[in-house]
N, C-alpha and C. Protein backbone atom coordinates (compact mmCIF):
# COMPACT_ATOMS: atom_id res chain seq x y z
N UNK A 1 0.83 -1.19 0.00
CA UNK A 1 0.00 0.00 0.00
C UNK A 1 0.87 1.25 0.00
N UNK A 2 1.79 1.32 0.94
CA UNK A 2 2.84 2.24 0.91
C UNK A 2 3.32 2.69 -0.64
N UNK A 3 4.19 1.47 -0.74
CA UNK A 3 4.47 1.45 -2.30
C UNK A 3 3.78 2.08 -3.43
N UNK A 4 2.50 1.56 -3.57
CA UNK A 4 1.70 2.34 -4.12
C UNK A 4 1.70 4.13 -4.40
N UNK A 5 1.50 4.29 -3.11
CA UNK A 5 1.52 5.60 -2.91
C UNK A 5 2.33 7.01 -3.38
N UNK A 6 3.38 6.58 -3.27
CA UNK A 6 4.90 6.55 -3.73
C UNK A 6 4.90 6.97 -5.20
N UNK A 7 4.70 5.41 -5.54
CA UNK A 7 4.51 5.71 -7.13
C UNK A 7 3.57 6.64 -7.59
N UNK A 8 2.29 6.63 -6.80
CA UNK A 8 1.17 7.97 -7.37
C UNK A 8 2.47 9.49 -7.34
N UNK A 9 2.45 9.23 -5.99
CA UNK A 9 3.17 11.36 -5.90
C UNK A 9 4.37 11.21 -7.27
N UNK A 10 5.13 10.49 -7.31
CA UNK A 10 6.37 10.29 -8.19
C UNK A 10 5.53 10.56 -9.54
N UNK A 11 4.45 9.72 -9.95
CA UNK A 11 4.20 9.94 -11.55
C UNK A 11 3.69 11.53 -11.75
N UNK A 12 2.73 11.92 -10.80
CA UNK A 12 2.00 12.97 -10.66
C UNK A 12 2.88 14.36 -10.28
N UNK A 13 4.24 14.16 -10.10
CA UNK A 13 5.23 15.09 -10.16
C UNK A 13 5.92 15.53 -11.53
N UNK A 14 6.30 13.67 -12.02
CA UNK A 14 6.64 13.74 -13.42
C UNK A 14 5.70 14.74 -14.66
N UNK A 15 4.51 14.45 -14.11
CA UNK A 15 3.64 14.72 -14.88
C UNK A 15 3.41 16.49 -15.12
N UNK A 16 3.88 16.71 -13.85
CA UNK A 16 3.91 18.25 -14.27
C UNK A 16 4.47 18.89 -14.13
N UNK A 17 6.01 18.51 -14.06
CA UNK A 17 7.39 19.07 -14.57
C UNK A 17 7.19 18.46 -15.86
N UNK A 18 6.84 17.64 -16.28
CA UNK A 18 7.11 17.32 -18.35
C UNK A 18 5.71 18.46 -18.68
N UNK A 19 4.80 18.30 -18.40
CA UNK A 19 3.65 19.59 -18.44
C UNK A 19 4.56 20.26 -18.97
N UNK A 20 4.74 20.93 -17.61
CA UNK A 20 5.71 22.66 -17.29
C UNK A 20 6.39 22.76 -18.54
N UNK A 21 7.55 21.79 -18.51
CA UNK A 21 8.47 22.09 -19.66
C UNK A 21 7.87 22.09 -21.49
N UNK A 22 7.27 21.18 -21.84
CA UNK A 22 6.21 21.50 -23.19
C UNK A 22 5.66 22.63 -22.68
N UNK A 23 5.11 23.37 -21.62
CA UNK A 23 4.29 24.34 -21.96
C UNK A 23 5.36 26.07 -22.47
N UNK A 24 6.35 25.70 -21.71
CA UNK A 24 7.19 26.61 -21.39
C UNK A 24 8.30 26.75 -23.13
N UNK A 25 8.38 25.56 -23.96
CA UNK A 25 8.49 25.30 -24.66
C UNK A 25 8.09 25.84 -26.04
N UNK A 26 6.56 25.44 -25.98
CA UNK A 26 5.54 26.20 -27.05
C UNK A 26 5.33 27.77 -26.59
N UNK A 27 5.26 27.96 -25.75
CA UNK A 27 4.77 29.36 -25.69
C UNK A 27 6.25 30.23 -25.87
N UNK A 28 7.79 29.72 -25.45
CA UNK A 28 8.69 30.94 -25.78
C UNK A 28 9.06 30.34 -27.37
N UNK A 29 8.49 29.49 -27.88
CA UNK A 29 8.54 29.25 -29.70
C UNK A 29 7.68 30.05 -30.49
N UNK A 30 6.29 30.46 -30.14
CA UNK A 30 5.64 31.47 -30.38
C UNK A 30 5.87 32.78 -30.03
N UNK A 31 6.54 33.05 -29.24
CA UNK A 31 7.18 34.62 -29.19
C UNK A 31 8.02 35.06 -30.05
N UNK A 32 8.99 33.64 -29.62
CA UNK A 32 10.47 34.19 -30.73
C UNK A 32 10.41 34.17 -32.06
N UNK A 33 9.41 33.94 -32.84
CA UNK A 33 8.94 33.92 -34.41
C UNK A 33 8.74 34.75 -34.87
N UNK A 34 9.58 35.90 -36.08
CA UNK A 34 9.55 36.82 -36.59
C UNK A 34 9.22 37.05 -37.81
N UNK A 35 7.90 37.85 -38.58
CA UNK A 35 8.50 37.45 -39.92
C UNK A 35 9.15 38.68 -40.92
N UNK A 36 9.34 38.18 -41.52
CA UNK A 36 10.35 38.74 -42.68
C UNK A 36 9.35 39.65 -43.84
N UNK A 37 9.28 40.83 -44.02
CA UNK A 37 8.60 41.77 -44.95
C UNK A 37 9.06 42.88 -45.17
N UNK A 38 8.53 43.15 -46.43
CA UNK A 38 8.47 44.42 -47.04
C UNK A 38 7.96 45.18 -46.56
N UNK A 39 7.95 46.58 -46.90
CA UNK A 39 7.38 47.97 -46.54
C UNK A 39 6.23 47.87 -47.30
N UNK A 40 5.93 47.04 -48.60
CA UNK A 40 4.75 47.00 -49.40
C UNK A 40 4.08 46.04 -48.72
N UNK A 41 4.33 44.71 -48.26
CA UNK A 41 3.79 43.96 -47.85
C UNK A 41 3.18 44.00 -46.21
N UNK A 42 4.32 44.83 -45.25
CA UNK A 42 3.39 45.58 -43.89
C UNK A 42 1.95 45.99 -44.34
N UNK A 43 2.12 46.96 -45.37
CA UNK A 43 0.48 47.70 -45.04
C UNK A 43 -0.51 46.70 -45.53
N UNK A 44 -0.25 45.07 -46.32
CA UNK A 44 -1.25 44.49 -46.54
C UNK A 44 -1.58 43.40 -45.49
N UNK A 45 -0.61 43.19 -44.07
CA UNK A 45 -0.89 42.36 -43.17
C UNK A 45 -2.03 42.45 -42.25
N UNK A 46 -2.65 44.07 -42.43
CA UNK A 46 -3.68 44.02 -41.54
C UNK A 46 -3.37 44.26 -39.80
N UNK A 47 -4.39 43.49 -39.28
CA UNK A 47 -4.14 43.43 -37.68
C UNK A 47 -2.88 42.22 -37.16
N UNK A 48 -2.35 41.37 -38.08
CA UNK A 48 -1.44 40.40 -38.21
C UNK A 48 -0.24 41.53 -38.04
N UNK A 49 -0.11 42.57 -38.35
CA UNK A 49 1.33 43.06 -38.23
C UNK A 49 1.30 44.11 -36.99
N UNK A 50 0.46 44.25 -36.10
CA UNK A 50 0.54 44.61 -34.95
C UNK A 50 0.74 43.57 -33.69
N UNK A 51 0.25 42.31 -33.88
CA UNK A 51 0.54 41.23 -33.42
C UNK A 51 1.98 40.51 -33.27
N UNK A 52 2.40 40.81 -34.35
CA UNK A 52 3.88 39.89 -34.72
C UNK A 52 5.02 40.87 -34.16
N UNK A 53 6.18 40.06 -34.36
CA UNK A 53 7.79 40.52 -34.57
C UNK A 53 8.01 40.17 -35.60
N UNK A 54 8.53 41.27 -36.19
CA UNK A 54 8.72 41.38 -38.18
C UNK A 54 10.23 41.92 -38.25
N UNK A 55 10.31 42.00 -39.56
CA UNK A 55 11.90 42.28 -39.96
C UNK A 55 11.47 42.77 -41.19
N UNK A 56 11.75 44.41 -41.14
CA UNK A 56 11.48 44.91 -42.11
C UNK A 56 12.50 45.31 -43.01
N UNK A 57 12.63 45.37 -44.30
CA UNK A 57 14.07 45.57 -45.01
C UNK A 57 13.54 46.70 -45.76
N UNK A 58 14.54 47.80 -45.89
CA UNK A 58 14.23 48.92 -46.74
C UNK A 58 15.41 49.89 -47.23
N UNK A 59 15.92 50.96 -47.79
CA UNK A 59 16.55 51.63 -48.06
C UNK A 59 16.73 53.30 -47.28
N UNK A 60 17.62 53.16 -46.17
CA UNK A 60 17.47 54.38 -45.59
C UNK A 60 17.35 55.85 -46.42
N UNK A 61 16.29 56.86 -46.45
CA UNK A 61 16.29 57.93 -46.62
C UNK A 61 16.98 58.89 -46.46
N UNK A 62 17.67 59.45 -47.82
CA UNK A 62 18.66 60.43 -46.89
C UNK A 62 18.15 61.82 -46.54
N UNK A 63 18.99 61.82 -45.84
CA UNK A 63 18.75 63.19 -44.82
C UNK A 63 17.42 62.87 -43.62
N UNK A 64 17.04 61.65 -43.69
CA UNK A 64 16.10 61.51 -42.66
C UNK A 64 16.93 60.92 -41.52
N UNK A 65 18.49 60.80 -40.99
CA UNK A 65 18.42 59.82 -40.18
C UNK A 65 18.80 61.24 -38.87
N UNK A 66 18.10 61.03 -37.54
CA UNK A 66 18.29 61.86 -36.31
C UNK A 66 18.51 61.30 -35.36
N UNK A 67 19.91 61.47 -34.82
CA UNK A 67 20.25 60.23 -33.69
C UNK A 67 20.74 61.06 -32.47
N UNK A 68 19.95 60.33 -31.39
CA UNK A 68 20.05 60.86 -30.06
C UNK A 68 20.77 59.78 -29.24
N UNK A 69 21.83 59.89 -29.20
CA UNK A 69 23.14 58.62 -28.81
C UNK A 69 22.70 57.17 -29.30
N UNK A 70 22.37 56.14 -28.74
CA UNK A 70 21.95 54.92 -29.56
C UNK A 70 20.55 55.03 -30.09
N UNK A 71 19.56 55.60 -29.41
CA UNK A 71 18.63 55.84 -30.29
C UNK A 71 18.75 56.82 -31.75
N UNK A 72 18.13 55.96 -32.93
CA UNK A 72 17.55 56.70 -34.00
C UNK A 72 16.48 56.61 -34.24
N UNK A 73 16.05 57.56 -35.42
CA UNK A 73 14.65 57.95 -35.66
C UNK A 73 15.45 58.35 -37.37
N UNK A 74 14.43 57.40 -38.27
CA UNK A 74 15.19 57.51 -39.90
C UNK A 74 13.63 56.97 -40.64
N UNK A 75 13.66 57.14 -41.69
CA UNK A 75 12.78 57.21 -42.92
C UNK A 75 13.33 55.38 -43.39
N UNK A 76 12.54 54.84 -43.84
CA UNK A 76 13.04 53.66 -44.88
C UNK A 76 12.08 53.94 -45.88
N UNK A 77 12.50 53.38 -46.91
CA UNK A 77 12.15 53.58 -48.34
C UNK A 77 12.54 52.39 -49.32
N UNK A 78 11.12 51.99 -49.57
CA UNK A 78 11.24 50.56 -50.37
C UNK A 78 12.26 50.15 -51.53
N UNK A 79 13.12 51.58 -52.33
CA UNK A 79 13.64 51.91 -53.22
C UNK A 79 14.64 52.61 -52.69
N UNK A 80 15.96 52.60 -53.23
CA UNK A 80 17.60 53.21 -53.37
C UNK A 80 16.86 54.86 -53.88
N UNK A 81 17.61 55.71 -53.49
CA UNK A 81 16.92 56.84 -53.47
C UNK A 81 17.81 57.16 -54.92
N UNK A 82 18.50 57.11 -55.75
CA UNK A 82 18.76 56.72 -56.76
C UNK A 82 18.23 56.79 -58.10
N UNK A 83 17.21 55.10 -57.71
CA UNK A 83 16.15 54.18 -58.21
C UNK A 83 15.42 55.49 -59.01
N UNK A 84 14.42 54.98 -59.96
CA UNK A 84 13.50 55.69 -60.95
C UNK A 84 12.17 55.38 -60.09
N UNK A 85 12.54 54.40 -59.24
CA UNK A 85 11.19 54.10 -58.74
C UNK A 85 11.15 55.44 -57.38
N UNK A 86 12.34 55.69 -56.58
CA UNK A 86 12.41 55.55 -55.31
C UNK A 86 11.29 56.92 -54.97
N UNK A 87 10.92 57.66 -56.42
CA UNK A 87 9.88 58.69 -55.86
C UNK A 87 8.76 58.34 -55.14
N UNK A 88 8.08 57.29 -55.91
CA UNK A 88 6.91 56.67 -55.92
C UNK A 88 7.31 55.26 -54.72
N UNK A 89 8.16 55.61 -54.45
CA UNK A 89 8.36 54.24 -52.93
C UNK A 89 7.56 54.72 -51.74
N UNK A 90 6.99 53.06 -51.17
CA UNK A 90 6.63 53.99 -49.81
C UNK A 90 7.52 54.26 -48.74
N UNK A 91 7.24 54.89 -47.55
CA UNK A 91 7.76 55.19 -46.37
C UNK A 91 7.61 54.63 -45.25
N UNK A 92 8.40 54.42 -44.71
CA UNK A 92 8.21 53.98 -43.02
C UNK A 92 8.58 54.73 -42.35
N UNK A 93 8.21 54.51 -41.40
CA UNK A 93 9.33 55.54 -40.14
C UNK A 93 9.38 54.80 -39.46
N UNK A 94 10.58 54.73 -38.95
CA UNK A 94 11.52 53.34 -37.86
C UNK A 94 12.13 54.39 -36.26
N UNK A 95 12.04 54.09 -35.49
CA UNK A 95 12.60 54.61 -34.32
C UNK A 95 12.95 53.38 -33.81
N UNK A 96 14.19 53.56 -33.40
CA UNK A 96 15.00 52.14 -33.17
C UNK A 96 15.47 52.78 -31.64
N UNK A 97 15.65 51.71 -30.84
CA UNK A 97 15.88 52.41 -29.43
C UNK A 97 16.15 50.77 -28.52
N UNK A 98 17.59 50.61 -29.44
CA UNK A 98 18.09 49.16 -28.96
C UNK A 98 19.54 49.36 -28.02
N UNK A 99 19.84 48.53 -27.18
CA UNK A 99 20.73 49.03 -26.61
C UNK A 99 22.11 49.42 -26.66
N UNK A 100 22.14 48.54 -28.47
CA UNK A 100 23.90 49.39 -28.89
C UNK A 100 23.37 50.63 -29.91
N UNK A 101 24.61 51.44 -29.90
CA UNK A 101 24.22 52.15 -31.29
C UNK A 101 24.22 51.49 -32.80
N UNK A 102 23.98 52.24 -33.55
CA UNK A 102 23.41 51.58 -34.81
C UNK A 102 25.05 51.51 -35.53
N UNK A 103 24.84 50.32 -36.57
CA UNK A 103 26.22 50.14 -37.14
C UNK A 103 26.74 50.78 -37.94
N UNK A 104 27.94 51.21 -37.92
CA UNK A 104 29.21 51.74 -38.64
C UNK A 104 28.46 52.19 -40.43
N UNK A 105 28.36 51.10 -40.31
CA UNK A 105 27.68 51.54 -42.22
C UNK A 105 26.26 51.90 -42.07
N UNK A 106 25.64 52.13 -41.02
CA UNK A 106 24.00 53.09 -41.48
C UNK A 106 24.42 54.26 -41.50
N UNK A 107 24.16 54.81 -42.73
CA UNK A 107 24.00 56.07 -43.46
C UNK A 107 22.80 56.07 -44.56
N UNK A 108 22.75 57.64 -44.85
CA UNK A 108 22.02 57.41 -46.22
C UNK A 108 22.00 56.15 -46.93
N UNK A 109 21.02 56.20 -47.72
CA UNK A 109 20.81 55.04 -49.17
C UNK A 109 21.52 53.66 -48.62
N UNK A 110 21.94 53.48 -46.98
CA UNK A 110 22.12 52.35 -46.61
C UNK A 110 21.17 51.09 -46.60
N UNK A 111 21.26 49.71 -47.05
CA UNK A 111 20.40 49.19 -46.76
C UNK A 111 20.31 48.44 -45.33
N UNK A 112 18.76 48.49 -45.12
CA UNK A 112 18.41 48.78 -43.75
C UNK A 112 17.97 47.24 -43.27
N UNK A 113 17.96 46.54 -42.50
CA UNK A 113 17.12 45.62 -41.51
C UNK A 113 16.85 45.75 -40.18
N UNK A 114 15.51 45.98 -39.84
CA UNK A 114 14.85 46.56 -38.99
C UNK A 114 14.13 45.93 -38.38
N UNK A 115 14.42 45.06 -36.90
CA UNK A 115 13.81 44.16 -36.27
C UNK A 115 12.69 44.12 -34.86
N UNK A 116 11.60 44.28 -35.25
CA UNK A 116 10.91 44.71 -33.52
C UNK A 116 9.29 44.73 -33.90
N UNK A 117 8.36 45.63 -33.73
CA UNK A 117 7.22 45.69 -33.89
C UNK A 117 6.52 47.38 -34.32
N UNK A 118 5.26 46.56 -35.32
CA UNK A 118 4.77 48.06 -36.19
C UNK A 118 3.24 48.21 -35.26
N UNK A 119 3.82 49.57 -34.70
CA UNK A 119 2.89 50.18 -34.12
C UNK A 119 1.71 50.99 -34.73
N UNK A 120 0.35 50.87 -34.02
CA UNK A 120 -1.02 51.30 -34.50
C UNK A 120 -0.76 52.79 -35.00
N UNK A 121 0.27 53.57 -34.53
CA UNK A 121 0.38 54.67 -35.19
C UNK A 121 1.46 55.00 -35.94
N UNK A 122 1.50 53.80 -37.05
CA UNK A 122 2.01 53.90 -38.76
C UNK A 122 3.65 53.71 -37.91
N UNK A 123 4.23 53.93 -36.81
CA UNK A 123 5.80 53.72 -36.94
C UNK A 123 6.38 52.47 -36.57
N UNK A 124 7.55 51.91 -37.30
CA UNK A 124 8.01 50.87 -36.81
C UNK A 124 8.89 50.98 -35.56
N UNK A 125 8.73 50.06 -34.68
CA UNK A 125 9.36 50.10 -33.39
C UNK A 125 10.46 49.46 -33.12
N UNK A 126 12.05 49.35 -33.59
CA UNK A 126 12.63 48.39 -33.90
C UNK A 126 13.83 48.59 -32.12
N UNK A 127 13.63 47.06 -31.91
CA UNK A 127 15.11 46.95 -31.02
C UNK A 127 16.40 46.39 -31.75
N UNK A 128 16.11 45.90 -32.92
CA UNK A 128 17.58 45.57 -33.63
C UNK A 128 17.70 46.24 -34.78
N UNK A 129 18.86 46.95 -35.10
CA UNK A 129 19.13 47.26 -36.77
C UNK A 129 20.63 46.82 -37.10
N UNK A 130 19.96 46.51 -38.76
CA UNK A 130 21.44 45.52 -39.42
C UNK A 130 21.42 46.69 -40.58
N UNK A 131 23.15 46.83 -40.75
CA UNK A 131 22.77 48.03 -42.02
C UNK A 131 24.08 47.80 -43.14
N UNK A 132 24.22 47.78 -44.30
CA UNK A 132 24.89 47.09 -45.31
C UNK A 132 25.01 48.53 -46.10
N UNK A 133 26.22 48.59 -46.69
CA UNK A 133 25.76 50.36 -47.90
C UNK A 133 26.36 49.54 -49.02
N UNK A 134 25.15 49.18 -49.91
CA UNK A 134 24.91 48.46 -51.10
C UNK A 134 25.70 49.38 -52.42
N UNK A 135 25.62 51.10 -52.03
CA UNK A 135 26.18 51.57 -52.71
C UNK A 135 27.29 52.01 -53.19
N UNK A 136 28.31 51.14 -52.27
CA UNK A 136 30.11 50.89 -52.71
C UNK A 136 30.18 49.74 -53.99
N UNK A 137 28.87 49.13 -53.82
CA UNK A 137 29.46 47.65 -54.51
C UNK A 137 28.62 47.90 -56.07
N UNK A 138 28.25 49.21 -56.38
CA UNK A 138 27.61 49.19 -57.05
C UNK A 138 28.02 49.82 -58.65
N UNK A 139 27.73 49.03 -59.65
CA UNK A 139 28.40 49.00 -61.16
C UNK A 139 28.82 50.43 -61.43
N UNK A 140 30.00 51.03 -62.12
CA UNK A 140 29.90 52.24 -62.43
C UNK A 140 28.88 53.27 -63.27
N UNK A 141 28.50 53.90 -63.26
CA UNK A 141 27.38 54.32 -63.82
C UNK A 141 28.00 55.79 -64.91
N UNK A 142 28.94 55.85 -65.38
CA UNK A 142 29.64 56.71 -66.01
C UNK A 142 29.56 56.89 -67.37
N UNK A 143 28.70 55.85 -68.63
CA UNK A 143 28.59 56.50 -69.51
C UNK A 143 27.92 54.99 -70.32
N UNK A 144 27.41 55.68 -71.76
CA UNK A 144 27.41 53.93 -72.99
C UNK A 144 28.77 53.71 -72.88
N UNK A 145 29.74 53.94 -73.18
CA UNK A 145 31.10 53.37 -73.63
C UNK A 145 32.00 52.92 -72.74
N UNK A 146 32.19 51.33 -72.89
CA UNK A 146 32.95 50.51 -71.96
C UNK A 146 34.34 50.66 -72.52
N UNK A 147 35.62 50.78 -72.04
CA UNK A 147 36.92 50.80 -72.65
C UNK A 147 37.26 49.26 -72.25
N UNK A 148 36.73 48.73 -71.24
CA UNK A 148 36.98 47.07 -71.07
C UNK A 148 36.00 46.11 -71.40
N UNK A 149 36.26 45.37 -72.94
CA UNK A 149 35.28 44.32 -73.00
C UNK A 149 35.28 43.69 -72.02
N UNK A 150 36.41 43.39 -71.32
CA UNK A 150 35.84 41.84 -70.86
C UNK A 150 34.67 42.09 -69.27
N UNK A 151 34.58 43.79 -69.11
CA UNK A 151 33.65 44.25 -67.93
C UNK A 151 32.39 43.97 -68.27
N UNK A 152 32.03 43.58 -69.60
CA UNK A 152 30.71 43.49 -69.54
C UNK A 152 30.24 42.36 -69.73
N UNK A 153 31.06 41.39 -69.53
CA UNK A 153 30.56 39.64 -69.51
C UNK A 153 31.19 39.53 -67.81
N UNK A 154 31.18 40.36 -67.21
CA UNK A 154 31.19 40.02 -65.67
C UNK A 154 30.15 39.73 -64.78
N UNK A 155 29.51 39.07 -63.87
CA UNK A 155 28.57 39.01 -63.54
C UNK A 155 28.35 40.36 -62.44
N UNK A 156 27.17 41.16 -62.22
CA UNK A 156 27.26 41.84 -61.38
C UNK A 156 27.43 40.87 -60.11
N UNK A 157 28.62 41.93 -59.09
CA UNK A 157 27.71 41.32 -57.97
C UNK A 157 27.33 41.78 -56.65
N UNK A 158 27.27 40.80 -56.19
CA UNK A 158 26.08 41.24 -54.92
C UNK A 158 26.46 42.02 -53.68
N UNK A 159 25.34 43.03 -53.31
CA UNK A 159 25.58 44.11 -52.26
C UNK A 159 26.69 43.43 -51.10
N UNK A 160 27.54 43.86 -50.73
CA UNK A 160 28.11 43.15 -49.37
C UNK A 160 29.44 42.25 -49.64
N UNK A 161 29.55 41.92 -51.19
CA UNK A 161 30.71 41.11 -51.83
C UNK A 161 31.58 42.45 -52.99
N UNK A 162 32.80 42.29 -52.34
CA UNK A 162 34.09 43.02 -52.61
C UNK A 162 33.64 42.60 -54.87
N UNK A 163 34.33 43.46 -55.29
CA UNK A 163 34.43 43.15 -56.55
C UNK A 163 35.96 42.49 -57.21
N UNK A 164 36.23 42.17 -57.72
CA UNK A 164 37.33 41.43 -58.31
C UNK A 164 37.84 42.17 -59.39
N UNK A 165 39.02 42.36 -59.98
CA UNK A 165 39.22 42.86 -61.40
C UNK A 165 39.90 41.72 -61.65
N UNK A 166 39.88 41.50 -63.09
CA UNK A 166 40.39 40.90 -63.98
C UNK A 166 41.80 41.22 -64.22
């Protein structure tokens, strides 16, 4: 009878420390899930993008960025300000207020990743920013006339990768 007993408290302990831990489990797996969007695609999420942690990618605005020691407050823009498009791009406004300052390469026409939550009044609320300046790596733009064939069977390449000469 003793015995018995024993075994009840023992399973009925097991039972809700393994509980505890699945519960504790699923619920910090649903927090930590972020998703990944556009500045075009935010305004079509609805009440889904006040809910979530998102990662928004965009093209910093220049002359919008105002920084008060690690906090900033900057413009993103779906388009390289550049771009033919970037008139007609939309806007965000990001206030980032994470606990390092923002990295070495956010500047203008930097590209931006912007990690945290979009608040009911149109601004994004970010505690992380990742920032890349796409526009070192970018083809010369100096005229029709190439003096090097072999530059134009090169592949472009990609923001963040050094270029090579031949």
């Amino acid at each position: 009878m003793k015995n018995s007993k024993n075994s009840l408290r023992i399973g009925i302990a097991v039972a809700i420390i393994v509980g505890t831990i699945g519960w504790l489990a699923f619920s910090g797996y649903g927090s930590s899930k972020s998703y990944y969007v556009t500045i075009a695609e935010l305004g079509g999420m609805g009440d889904k993008a006040f809910k979530s942690n998102l990662r928004v990618e965009g093209f910093v605005q220049p002359g919008s960025i105002e920084q008060d020691g690690p906090h900033v407050t900057f413009m993103l823009n779906e388009f390289e300000s550049h771009s033919p498009k970037a008139a007609s791009g939309r806007l965000l406004k990001v206030v980032y207020k994470g606990s390092e300052p923002p990295p070495d390469t956010f500047k203008d026409d930097a590209q931006a990743l912007a990690m945290g939550t979009y608040g009911r009044d149109g601004v994004f609320h970010a505690n992380e920013l990742q920032a890349k300046c796409a526009s070192k790596y970018a083809p010369n733009q100096s005229g029709p006339a190439q003096t090097n064939p072999r530059a134009a069977a090169q592949p472009v390449t990609q923001p963040g990768a050094a270029a090579t000469a031949n």
